[in-house]
Protein backbone atom coordinates (compact mmCIF):
# COMPACT_ATOMS: atom_id res chain seq x y z
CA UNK A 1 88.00 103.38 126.13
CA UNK A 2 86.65 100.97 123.61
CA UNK A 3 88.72 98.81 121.09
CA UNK A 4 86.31 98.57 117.50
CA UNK A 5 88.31 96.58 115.10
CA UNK A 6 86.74 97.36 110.90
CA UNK A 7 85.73 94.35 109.12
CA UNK A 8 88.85 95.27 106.67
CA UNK A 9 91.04 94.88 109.50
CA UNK A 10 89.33 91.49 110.36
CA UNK A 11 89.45 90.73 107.22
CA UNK A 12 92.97 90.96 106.56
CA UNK A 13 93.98 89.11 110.07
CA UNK A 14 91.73 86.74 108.58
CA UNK A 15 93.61 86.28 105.00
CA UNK A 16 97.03 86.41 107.05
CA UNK A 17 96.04 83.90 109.26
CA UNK A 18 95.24 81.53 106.64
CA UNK A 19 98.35 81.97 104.95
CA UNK A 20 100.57 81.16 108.04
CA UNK A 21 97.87 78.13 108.26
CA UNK A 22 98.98 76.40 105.46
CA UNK A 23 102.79 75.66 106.92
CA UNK A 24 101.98 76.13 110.87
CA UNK A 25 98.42 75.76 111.91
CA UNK A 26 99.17 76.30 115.64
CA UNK A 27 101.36 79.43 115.10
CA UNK A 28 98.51 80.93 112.87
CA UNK A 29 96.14 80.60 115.38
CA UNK A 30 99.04 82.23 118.12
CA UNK A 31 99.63 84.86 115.88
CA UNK A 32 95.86 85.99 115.37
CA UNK A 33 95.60 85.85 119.00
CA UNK A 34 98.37 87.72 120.10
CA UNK A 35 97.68 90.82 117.64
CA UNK A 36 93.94 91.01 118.82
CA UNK A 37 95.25 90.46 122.51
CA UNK A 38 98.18 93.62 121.88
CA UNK A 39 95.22 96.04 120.16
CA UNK A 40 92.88 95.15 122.58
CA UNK A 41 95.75 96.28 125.61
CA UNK A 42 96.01 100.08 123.82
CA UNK A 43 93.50 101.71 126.07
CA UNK A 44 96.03 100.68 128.89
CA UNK A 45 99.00 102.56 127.66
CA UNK A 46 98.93 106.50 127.04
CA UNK A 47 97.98 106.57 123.44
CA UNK A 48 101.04 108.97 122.35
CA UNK A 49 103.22 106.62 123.80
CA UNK A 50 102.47 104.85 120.30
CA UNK A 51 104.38 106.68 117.26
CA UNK A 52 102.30 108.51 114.63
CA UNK A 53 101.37 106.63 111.62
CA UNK A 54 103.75 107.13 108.51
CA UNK A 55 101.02 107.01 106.22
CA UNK A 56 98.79 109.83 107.43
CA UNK A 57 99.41 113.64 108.33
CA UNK A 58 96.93 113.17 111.96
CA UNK A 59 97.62 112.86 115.15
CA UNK A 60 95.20 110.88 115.97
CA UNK A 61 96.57 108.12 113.80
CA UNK A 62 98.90 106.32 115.64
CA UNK A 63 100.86 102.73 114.68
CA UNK A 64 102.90 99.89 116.49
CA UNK A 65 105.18 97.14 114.83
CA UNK A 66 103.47 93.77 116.10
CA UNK A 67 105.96 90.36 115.00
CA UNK A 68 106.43 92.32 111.88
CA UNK A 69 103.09 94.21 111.12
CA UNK A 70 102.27 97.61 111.34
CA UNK A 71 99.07 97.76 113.19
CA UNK A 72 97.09 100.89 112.37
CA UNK A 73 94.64 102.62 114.66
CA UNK A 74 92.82 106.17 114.81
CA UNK A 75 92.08 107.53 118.41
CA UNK A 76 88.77 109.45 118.98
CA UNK A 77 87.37 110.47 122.44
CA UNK A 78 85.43 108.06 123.22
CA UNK A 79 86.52 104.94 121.31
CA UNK A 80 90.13 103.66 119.33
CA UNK A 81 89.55 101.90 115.60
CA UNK A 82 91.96 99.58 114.47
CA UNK A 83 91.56 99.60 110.61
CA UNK A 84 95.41 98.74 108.85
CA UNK A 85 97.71 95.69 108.90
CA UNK A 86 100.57 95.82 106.83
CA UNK A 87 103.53 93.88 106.89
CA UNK A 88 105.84 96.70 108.05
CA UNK A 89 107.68 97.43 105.17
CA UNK A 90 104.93 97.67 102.88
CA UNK A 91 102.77 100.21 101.45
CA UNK A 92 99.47 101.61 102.34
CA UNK A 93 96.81 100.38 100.09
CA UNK A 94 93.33 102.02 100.86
């Protein structure tokens, strides 16, 4: 199955990134990493094993807590898109 991240998501690992950058350059860089690295893994793990999303009535939109962010994804047959990062206690903002 095929990981497609949206170019708001990348955007917004982007804008995170460079915030951390400013204090810890190294951990910035870790942290981008490590989030792509853990979305890119999904396809490996039975996607129901992740919960449904808070935000959205779907099943197919499914969520994991990542050092503190809520990673959002939406499973189709043939492909999984990774479109929300949100600190986890904050809001969705569309």
């Amino acid at each position: 199955m095929k990981v497609i991240f949206t170019k708001r998501f990348i955007h917004k690992l982007s804008k995170q990134t460079e915030y951390i950058a400013k204090d810890k350059p190294i951990a910035a860089e870790k942290f981008e990493e490590d989030i792509l690295t853990k979305s890119l893994s999904i396809p490996q793990f039975p996607v129901f094993s992740f919960r449904k999303s808070t935000f959205f009535d779907d099943e197919n939109i499914r969520e994991f807590i990542f050092k503190g962010y809520r990673i959002i994804f939406r499973v189709s047959k043939h492909e999984i898109t990774v479109f929300g990062l949100y600190k986890w206690q904050e809001t969705l903002k569309m």
